[in-house]
Protein backbone atom coordinates (compact mmCIF):
# COMPACT_ATOMS: atom_id res chain seq x y z
CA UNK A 1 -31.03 -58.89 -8.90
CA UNK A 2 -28.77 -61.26 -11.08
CA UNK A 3 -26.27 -61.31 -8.00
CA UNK A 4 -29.05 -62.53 -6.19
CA UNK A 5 -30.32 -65.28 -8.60
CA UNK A 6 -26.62 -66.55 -8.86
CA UNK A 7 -26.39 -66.97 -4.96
CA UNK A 8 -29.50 -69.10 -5.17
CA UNK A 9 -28.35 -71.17 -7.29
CA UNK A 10 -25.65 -71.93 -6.12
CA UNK A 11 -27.27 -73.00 -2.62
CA UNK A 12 -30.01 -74.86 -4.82
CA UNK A 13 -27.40 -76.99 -6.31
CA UNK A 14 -25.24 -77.71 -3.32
CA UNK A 15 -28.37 -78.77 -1.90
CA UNK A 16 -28.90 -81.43 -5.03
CA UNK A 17 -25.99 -83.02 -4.23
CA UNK A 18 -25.56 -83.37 -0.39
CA UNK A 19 -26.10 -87.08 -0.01
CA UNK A 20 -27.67 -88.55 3.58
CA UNK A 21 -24.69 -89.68 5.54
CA UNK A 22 -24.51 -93.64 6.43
CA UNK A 23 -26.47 -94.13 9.61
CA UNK A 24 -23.33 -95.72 12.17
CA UNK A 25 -22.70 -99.27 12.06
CA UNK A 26 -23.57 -101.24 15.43
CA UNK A 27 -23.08 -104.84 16.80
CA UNK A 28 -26.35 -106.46 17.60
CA UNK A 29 -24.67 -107.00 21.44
CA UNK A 30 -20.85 -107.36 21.95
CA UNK A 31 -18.19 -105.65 19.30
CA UNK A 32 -15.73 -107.85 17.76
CA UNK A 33 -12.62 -107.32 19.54
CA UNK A 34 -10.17 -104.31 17.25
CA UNK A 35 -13.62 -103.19 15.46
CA UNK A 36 -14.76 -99.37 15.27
CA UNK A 37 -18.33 -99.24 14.08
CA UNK A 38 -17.40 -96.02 12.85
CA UNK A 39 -15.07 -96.90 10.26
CA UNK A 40 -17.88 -99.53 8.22
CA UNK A 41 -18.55 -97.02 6.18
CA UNK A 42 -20.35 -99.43 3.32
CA UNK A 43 -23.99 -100.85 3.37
CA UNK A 44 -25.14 -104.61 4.80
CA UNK A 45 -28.26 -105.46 2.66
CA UNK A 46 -29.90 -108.97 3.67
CA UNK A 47 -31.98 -110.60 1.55
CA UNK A 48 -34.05 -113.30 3.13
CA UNK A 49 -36.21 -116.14 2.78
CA UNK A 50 -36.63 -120.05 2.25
CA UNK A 51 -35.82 -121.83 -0.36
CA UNK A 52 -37.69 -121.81 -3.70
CA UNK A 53 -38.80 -117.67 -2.98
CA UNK A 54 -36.41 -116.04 -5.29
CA UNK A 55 -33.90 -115.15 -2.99
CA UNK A 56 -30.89 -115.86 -5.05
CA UNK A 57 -32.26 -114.61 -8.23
CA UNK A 58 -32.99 -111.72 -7.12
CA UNK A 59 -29.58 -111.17 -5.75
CA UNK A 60 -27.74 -111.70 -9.04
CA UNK A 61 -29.89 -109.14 -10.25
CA UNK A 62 -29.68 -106.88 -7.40
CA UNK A 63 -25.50 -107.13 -8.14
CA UNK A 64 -26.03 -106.21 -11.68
CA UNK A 65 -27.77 -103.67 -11.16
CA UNK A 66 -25.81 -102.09 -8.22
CA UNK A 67 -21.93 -102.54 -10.10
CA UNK A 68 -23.69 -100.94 -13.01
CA UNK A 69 -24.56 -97.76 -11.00
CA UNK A 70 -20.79 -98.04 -9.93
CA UNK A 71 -21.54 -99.63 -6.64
CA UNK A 72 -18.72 -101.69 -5.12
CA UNK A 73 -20.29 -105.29 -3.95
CA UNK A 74 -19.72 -108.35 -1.96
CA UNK A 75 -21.76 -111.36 -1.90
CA UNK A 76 -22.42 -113.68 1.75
CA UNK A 77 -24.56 -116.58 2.26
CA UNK A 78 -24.97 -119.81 4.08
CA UNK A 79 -22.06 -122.23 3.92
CA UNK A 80 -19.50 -119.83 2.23
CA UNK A 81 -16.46 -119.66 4.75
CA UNK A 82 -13.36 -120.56 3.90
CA UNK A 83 -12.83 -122.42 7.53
CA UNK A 84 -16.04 -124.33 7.26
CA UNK A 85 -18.27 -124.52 4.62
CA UNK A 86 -17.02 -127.61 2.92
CA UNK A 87 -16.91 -129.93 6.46
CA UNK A 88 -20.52 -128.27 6.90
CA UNK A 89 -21.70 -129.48 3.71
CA UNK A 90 -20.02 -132.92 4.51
CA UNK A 91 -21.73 -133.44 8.00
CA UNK A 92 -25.00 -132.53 6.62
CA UNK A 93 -24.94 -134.74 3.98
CA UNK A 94 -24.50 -137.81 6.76
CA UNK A 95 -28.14 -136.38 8.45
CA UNK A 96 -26.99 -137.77 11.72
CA UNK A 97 -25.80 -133.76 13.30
CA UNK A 98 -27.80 -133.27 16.62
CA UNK A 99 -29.33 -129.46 16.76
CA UNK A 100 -26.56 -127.86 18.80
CA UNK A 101 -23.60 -128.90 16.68
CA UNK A 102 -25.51 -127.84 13.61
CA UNK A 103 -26.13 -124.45 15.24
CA UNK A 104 -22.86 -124.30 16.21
CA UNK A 105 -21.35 -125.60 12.59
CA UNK A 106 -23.49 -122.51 10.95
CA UNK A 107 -22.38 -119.89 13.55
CA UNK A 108 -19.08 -120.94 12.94
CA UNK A 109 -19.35 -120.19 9.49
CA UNK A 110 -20.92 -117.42 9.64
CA UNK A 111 -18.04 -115.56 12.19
CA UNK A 112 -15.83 -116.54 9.83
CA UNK A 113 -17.19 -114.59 6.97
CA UNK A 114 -18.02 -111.54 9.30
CA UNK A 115 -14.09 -111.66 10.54
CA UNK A 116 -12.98 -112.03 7.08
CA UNK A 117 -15.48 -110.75 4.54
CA UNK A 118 -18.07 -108.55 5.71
CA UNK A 119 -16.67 -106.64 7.77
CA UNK A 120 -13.40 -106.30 5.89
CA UNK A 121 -16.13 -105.05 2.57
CA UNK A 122 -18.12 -102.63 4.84
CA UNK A 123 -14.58 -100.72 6.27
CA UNK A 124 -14.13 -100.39 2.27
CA UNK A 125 -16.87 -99.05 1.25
CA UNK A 126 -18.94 -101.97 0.15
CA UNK A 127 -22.13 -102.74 -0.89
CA UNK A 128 -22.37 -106.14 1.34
CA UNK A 129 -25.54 -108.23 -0.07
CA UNK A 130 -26.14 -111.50 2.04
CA UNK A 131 -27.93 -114.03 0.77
CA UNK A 132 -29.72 -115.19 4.20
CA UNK A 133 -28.12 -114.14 7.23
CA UNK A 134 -28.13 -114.75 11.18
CA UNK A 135 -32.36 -114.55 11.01
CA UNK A 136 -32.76 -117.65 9.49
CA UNK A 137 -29.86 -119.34 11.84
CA UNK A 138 -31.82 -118.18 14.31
CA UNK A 139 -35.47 -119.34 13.50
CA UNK A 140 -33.95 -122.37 12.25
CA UNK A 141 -32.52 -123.05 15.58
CA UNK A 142 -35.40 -121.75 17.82
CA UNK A 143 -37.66 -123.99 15.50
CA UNK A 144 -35.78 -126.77 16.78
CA UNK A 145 -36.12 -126.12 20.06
CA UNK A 146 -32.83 -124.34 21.13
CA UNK A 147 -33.70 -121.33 24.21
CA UNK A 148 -34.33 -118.30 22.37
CA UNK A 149 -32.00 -116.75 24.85
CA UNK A 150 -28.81 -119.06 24.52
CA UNK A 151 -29.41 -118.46 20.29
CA UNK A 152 -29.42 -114.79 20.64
CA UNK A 153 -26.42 -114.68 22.76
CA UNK A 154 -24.95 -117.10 20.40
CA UNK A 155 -25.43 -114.38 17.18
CA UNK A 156 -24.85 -111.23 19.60
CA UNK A 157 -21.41 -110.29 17.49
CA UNK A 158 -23.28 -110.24 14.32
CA UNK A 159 -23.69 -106.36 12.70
CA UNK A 160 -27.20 -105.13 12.53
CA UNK A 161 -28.14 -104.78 9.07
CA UNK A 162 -28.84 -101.27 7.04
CA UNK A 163 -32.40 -103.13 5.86
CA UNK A 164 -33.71 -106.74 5.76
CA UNK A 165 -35.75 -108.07 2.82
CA UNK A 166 -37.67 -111.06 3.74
CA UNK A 167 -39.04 -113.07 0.56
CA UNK A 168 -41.91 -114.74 1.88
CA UNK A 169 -44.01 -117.11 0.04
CA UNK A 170 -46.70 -119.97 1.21
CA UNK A 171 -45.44 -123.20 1.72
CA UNK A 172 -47.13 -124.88 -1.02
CA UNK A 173 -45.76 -122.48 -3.41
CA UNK A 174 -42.57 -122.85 -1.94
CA UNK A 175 -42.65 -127.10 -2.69
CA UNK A 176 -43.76 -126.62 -6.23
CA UNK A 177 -41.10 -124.55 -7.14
CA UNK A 178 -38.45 -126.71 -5.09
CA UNK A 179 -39.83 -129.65 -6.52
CA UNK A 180 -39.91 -128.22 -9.99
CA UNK A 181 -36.30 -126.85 -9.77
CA UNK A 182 -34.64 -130.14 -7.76
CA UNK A 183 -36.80 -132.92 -8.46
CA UNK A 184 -36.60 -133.58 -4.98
CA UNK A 185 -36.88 -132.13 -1.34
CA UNK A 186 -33.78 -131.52 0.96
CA UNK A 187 -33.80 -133.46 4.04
CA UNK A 188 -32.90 -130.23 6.45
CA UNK A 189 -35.12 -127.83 4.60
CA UNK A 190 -38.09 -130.48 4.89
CA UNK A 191 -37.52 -130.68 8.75
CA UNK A 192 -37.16 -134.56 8.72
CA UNK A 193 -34.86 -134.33 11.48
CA UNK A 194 -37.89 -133.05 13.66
CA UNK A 195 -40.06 -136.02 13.08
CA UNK A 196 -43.02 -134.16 12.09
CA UNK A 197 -44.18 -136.40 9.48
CA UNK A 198 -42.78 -139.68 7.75
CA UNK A 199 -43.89 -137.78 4.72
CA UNK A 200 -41.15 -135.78 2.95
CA UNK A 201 -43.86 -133.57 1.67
CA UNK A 202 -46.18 -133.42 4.83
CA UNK A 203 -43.09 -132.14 7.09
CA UNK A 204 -42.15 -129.75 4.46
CA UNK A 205 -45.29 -127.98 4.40
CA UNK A 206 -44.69 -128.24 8.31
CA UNK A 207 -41.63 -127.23 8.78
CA UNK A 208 -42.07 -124.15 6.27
CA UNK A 209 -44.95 -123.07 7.93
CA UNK A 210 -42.97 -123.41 11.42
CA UNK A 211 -40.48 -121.39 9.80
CA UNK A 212 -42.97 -118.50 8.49
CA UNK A 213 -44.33 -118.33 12.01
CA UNK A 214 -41.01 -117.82 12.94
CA UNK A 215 -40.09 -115.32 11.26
CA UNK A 216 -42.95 -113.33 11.50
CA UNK A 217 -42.13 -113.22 15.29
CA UNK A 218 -38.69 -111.88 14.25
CA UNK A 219 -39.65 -109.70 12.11
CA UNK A 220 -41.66 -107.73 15.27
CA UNK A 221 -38.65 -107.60 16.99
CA UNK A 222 -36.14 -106.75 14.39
CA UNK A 223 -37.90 -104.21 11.88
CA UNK A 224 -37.90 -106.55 8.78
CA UNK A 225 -39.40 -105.11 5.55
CA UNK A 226 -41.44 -108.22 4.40
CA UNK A 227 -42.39 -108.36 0.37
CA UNK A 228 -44.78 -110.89 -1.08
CA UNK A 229 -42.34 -113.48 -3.14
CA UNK A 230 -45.23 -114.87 -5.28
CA UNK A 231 -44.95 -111.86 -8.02
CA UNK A 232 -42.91 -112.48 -11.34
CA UNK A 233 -39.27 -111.95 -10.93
CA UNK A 234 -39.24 -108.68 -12.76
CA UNK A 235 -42.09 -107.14 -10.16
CA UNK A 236 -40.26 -108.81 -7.61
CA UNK A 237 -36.92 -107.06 -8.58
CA UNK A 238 -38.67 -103.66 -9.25
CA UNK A 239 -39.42 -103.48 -5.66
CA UNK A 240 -36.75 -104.73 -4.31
CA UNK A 241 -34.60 -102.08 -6.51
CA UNK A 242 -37.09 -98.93 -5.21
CA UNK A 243 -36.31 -100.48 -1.44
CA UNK A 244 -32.45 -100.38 -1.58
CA UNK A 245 -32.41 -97.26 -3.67
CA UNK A 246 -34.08 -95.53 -0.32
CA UNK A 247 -31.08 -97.53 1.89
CA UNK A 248 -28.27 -96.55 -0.44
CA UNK A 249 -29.74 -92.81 -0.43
């Protein structure tokens, strides 16, 4: 009989510490050239949303959290490549770029960090936690009237995410905390480059809610997990916690 209880033990506890095994990386269409899904052994969390819904805060957090459970991480975002982040951030500031060479500024940018950062942090081991990712390229693009098709294709050597957060919030919530944070309204992220209204605030409500409807379409296609953004940051962060928990396993 104690023979007996040992062996059971011993299977209970081996079974206490067998960890899920990382589901295999994939390209959302064509593999980067030299690439072996295989070997991305780390985790791609995406955190999205507009502007104004927490996104970044939570983030922070989310990295705090994770290096203090011993987690490796790397941050991503919009605008963050070495090759073409600041010349992005230039032309923008002009508001003169036509749609297709602001798509094709962003998807520049964001090869660049896939090439050099994310996938280089995933082959390690990584936690990789991107702050906005191809989604929003896309709806941004698609909102400005680029084919659907042509955008896909154009975002078709990104990696398909381990889980997608999207932070969504109304947009009049999302203008009072802009407002309250800035002072003042970003051109892009109000849409005046659409001509919806001659009314910074008008086209931002617009544009946001273009946006929203946007992404909700994505988000049937791509299996986003979508949380309500208008919670205090601490709510916001418990639940965002409980949801990467399940990913990391």
């Amino acid at each position: 009989m104690t023979a007996k209880r040992k062996t059971t033990g011993r299977r209970k506890a081996s079974s206490r510490v067998k960890s899920p095994r990382p589901l295999a990386k994939r390209f959302i269409g064509h593999n980067l050239p030299g690439v072996k899904p295989a070997e991305l052994t780390g985790r791609l969390i995406v955190i999205e949303g507009a502007d104004g819904s927490g996104r970044s805060t939570q983030i922070r957090r989310l990295v705090d959290w994770l290096e203090a459970g011993g987690h490796a991480t790397t941050q991503v975002g919009l605008k963050r490549s070495n090759l073409a982040s600041e010349e992005l951030e230039s032309a923008k500031n002009g508001n003169i770029l036509n749609r297709t060479t602001l798509s094709l500024f962003y998807a520049t940018d964001f090869a660049d960090q896939l090439e050099n950062i994310i996938i280089p942090s995933l082959r390690a081991g990584f936690t990789v936690l991107a702050d906005r990712y191809i989604y929003t390229l896309m709806a941004r693009d698609m909102v400005r009237g680029l084919d659907p098709e042509w955008v896909k294709s154009l975002y078709s050597i990104a990696l398909k995410p381990d889980a997608v957060f999207y932070l969504k919030l109304s947009p009049e919530k999302l203008i009072q905390r802009n407002f309250m944070k800035n002072h003042t309204l970003d051109y892009w992220e109000s849409g005046m480059d659409l001509g919806l209204s001659l009314d910074m605030f008008d086209s931002f409500v617009q544009y946001q809610q273009l946006m929203a409807n946007k992404f909700d379409e994505l988000r049937r296609s791509w299996g986003f997990t979508t949380i309500d953004a208008d919670q205090s940051m601490s709510a916001l962060n418990r639940e965002l916690r409980c949801n990467v928990e399940r990913v990391l396993g």
